[in-house]
N, C-alpha and C. Protein backbone atom coordinates (compact mmCIF):
# COMPACT_ATOMS: atom_id res chain seq x y z
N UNK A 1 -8.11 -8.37 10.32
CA UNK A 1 -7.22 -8.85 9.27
C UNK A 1 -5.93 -8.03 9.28
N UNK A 2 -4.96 -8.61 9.01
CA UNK A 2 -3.41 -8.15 8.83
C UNK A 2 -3.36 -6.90 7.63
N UNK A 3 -3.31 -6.16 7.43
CA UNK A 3 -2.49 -5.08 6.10
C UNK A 3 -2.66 -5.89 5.13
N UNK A 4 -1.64 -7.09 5.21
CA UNK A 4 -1.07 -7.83 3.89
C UNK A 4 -2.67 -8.25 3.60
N UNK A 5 -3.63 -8.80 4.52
CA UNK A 5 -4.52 -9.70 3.70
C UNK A 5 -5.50 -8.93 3.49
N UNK A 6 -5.70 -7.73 3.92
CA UNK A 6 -6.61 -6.28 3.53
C UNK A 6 -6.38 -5.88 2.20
N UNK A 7 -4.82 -5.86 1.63
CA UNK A 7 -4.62 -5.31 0.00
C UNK A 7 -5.14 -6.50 -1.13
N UNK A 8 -5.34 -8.10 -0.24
CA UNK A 8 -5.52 -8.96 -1.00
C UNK A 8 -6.76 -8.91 -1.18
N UNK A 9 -8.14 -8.18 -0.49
CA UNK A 9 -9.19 -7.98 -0.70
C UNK A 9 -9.66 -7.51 -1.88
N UNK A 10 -10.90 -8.62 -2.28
CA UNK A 10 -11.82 -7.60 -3.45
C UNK A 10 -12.90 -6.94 -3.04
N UNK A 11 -13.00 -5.90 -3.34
CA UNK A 11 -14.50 -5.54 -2.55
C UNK A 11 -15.39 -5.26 -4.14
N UNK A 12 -16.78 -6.09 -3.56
CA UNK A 12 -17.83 -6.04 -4.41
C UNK A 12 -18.32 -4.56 -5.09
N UNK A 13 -17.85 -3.49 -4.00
CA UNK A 13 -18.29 -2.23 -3.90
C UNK A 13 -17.46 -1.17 -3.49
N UNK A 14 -17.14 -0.14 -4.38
CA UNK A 14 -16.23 0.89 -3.73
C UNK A 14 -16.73 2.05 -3.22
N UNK A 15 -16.87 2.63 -2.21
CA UNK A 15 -17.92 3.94 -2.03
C UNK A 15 -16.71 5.36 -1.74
N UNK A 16 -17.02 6.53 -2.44
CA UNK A 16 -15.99 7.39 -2.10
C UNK A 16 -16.62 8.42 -1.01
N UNK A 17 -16.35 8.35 -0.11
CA UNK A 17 -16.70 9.17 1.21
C UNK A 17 -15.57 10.06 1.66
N UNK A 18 -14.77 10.47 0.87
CA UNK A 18 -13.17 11.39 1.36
C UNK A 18 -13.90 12.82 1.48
N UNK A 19 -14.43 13.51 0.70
CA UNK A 19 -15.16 14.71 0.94
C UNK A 19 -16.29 15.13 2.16
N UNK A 20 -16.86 13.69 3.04
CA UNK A 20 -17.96 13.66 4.01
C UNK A 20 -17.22 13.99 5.00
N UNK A 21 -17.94 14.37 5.87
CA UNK A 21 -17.43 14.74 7.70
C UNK A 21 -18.33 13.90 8.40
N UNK A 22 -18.25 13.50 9.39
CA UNK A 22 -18.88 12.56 9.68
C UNK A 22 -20.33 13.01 10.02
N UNK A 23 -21.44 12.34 9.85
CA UNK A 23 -21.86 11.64 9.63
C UNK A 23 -21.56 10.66 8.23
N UNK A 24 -21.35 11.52 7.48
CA UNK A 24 -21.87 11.28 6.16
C UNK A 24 -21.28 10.18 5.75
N UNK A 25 -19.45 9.47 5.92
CA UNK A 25 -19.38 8.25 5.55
C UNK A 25 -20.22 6.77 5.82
N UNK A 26 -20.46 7.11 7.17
CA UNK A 26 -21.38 6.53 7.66
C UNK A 26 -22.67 6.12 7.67
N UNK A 27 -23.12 7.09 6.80
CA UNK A 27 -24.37 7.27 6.03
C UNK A 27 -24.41 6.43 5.06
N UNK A 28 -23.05 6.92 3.87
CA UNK A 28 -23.08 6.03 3.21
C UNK A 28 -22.68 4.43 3.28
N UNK A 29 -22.09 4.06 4.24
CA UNK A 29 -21.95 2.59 4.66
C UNK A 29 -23.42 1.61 4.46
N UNK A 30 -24.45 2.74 5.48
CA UNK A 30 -25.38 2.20 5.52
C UNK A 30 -26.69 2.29 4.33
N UNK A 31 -26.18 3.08 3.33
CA UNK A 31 -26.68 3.53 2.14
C UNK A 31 -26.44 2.06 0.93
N UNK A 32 -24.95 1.94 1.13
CA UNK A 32 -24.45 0.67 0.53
C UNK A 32 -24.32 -0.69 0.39
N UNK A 33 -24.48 -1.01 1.75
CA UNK A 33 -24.16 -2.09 2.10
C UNK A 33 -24.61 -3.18 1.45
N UNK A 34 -26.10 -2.81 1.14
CA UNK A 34 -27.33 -3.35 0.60
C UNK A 34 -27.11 -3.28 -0.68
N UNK A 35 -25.82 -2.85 -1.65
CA UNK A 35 -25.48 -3.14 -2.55
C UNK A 35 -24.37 -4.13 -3.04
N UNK A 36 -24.15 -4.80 -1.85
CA UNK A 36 -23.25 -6.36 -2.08
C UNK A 36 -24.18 -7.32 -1.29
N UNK A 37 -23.79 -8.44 -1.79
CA UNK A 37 -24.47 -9.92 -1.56
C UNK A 37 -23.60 -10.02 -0.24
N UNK A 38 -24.49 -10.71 0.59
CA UNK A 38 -23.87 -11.29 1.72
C UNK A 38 -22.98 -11.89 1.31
N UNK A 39 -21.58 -12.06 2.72
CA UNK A 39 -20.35 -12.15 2.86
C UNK A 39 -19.25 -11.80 1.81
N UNK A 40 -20.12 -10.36 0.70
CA UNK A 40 -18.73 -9.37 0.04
C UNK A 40 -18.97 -8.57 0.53
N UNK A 41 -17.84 -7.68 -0.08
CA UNK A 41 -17.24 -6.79 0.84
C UNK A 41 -16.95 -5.37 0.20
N UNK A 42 -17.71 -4.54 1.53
CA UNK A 42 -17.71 -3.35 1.02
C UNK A 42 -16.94 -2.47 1.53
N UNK A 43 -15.88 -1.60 0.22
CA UNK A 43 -15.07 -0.81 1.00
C UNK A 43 -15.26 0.91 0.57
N UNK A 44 -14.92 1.58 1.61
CA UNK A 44 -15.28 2.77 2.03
C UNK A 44 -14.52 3.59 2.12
N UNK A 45 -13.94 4.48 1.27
CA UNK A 45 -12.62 5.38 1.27
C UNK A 45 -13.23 6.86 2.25
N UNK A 46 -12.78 7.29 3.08
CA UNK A 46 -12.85 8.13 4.34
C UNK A 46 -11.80 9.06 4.20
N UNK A 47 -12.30 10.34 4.48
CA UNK A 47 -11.11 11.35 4.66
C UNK A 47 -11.08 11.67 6.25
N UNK A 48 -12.15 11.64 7.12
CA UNK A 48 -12.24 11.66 8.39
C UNK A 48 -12.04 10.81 9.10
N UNK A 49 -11.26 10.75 10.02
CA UNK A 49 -10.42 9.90 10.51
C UNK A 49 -11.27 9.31 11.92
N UNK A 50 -12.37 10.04 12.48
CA UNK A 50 -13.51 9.70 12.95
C UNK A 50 -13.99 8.44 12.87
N UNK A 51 -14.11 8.06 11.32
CA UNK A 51 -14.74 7.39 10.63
C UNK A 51 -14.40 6.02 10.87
N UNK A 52 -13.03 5.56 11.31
CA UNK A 52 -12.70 4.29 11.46
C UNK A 52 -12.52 3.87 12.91
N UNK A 53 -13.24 4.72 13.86
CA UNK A 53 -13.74 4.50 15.29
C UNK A 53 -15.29 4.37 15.25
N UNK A 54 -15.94 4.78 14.30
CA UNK A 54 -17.33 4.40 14.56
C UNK A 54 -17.58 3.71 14.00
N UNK A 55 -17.04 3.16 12.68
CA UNK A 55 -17.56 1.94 11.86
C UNK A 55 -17.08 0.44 12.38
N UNK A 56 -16.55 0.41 13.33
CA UNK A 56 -16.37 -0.97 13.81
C UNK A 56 -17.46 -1.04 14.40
N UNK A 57 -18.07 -0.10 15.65
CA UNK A 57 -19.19 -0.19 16.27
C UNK A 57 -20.12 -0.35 15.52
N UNK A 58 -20.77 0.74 14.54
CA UNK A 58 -21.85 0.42 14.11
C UNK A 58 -22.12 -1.03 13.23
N UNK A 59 -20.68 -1.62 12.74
CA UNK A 59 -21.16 -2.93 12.07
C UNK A 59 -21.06 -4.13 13.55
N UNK A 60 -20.72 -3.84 14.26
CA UNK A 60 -20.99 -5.02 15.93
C UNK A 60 -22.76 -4.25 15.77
N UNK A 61 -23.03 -3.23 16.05
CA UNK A 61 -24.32 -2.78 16.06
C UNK A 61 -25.51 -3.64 15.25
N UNK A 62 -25.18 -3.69 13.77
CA UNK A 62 -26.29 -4.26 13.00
C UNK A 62 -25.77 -5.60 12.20
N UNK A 63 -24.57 -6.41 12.97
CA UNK A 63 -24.06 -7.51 13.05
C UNK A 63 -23.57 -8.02 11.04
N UNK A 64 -22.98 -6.73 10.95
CA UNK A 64 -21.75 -6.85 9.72
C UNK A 64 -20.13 -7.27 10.42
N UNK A 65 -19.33 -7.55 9.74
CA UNK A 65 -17.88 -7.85 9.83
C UNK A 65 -17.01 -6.59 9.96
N UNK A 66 -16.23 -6.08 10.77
CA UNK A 66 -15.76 -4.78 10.48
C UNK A 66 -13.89 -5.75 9.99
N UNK A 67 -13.67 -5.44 8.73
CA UNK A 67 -12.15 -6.17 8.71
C UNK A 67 -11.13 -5.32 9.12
N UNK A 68 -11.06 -4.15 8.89
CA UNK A 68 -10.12 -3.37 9.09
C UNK A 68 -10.19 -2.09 8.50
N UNK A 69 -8.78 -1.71 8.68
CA UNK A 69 -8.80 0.09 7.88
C UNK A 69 -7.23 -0.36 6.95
N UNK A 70 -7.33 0.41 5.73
CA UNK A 70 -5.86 0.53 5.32
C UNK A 70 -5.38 1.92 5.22
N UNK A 71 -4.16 2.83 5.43
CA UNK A 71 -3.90 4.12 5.36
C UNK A 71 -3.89 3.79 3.70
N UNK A 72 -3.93 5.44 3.12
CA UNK A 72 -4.05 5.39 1.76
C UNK A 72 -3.17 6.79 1.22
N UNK A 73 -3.15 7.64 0.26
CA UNK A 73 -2.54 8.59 0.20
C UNK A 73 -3.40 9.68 0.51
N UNK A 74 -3.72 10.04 1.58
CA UNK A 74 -4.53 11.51 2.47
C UNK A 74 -6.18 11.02 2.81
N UNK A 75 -6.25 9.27 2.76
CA UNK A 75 -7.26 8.78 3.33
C UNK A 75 -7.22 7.27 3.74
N UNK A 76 -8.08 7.18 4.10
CA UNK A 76 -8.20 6.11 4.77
C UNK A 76 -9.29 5.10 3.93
N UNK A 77 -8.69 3.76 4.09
CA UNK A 77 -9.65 2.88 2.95
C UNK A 77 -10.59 1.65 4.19
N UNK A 78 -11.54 1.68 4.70
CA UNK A 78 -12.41 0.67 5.74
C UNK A 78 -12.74 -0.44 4.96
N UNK A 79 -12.88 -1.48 5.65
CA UNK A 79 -13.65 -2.77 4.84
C UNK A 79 -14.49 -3.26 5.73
N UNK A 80 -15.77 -3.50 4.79
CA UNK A 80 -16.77 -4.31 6.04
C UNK A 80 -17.53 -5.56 5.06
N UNK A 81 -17.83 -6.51 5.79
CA UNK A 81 -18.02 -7.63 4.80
C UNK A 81 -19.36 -7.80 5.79
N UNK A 82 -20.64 -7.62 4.31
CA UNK A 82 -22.06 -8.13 4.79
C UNK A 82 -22.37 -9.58 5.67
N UNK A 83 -22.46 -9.46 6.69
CA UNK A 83 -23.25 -10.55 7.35
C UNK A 83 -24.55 -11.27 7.37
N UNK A 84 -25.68 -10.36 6.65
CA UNK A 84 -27.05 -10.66 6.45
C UNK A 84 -28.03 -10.07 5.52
C-alpha cells in the first residue's frame, strides 16, 4: 500500500513494541494477531528498525497480509491484516 492509503487505515488493534529489540516486536505480532477478526488490521509501533525486514517474512510465513511500514516520530508504525 502507498503512505497515503496506510494513514487511511484503521487498525482493529494497536500494539506498542518501541521499547522491544527484536525478538520481542515480533513476539508480540504473534501474541496479537489473534486479537483482530480476520481481514482487520493489526498495527505495530517498532522502535527497531529490524523489525520491518522480518515482519513481511514472517506474515508470507503463516500467510497474513504484510501492508506496509509508516515512519513515525523516532518509530516506525507496521500494518498487517489477518488472513485466517
Amino acid at each position: 500500500m502507498s503512505p497515503e492509503e496506510l494513514e487511511n487505515v484503521v487498525a482493529a488493534e494497536t500494539v506498542d513494541a518501541r521499547a522491544m529489540a527484536c525478538p520481542g516486536p515480533l513476539l508480540e505480532a504473534k501474541k496479537s494477531i489473534g486479537k483482530v477478526k480476520v481481514e482487520e488490521v493489526l498495527e505495530l509501533w517498532v522502535g527497531d528498525s529490524n523489525t520491518k525486514n522480518d515482519m513481511p517474512r514472517w506474515c508470507a510465513k503463516v500467510g497474513h497480509e504484510y501492508l506496509g511500514e509508516l515512519q513515525a516520530d523516532g518509530y516506525e508504525r507496521l500494518f498487517i491484516r489477518r488472513k485466517k
